[in-house]
Protein backbone atom coordinates (compact mmCIF):
# COMPACT_ATOMS: atom_id res chain seq x y z
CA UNK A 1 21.51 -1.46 43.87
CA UNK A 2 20.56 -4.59 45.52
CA UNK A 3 21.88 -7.68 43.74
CA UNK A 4 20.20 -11.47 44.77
CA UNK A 5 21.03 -14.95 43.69
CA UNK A 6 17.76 -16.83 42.77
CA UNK A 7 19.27 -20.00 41.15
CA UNK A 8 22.98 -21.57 40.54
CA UNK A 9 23.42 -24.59 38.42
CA UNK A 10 27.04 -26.15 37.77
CA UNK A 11 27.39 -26.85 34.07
CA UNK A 12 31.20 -28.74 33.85
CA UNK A 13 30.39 -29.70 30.14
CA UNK A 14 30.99 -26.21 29.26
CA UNK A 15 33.02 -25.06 32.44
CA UNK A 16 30.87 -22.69 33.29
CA UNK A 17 27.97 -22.03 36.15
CA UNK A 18 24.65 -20.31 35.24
CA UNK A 19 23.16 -18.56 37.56
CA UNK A 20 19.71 -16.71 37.92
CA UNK A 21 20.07 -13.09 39.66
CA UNK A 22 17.58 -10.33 40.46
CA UNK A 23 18.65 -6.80 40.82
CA UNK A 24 16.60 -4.36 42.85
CA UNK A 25 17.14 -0.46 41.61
CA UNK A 26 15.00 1.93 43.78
CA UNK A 27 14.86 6.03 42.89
CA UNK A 28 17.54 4.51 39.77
CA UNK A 29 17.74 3.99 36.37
CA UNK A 30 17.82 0.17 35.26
CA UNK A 31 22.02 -0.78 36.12
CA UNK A 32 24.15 -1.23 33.13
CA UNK A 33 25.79 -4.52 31.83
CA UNK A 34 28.73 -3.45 33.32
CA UNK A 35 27.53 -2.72 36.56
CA UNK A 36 25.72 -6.02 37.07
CA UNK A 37 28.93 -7.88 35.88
CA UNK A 38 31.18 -6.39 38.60
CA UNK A 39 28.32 -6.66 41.12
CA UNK A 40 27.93 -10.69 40.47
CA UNK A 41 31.66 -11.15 40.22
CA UNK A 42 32.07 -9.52 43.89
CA UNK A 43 29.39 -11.41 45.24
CA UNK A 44 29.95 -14.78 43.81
CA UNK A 45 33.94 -14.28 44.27
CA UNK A 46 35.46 -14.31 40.19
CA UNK A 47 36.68 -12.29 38.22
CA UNK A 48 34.55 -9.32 36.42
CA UNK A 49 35.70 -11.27 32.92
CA UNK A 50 34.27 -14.26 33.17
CA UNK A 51 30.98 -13.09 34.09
CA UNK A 52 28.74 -12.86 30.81
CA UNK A 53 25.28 -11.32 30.89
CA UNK A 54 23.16 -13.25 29.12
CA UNK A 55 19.86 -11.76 29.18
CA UNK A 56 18.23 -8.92 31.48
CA UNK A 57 14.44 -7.98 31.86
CA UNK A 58 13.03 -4.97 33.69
CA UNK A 59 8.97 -5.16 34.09
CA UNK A 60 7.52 -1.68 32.86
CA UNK A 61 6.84 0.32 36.32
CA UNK A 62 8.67 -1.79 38.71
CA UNK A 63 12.68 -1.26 40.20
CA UNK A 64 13.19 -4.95 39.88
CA UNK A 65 15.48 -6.78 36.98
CA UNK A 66 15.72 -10.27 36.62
CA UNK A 67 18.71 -11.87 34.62
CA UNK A 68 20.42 -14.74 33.96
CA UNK A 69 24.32 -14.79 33.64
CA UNK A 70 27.10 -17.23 32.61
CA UNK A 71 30.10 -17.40 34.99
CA UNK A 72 32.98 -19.25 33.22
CA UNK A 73 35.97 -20.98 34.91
CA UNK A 74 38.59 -19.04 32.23
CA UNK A 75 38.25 -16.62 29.62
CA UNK A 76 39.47 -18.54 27.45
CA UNK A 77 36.35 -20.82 28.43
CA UNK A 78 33.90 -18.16 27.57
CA UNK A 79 35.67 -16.89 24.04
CA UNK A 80 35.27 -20.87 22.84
CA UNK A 81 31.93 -21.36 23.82
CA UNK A 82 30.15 -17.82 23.69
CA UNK A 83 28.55 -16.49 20.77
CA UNK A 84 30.41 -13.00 19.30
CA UNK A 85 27.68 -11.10 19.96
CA UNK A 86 27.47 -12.00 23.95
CA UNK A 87 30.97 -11.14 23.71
CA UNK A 88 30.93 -7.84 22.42
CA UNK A 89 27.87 -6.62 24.96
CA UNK A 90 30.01 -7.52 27.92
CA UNK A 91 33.21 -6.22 26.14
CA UNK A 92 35.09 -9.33 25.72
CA UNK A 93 35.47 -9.40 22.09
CA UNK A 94 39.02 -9.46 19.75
CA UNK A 95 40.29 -11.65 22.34
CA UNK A 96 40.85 -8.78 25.26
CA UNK A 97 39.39 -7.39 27.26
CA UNK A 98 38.15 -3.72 26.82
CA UNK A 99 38.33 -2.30 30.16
């Protein structure tokens, strides 16, 4: 699994940075949530839980899944300004984290 930045945009209203990623998969099933997160935390240097995935699209046929991610400067950053439901896909919910 191949992980790329395509776009990083500094957002200090809501303390986070959102970033646009591509994720190359060949002979492999499309990477899990999880997977991505701790892959984008190691490459742009945070911590795995205050990465949030916020969306992720794999194009029928092809290895290749592009994404867009949230990288807060806290948790408690993300848990204020996250919706519950973004929360609970990247196991962040109940205010721990589920690890």
């Amino acid at each position: 699994m191949k992980i790329e930045i395509e776009g990083k945009k500094k957002n200090p209203l809501l303390e986070r940075t959102e970033v646009s990623f591509s994720v190359e998969h060949e002979r492999a099933s499309t990477p899990t949530r999880d997977e991505i997160r701790t892959q984008l935390a190691g490459t742009l240097g945070v911590k795995k839980d205050t990465v949030i995935i916020d969306r992720m699209n794999t194009e029928f046929g092809r290895q290749l899944t592009k994404g867009y991610a949230k990288v807060y400067d806290s948790v408690e950053s993300a848990k204020k300004f996250e919706k519950e439901y973004l929360l609970a896909r990247n196991k962040l919910e109940g205010g721990e984290s589920q690890e």
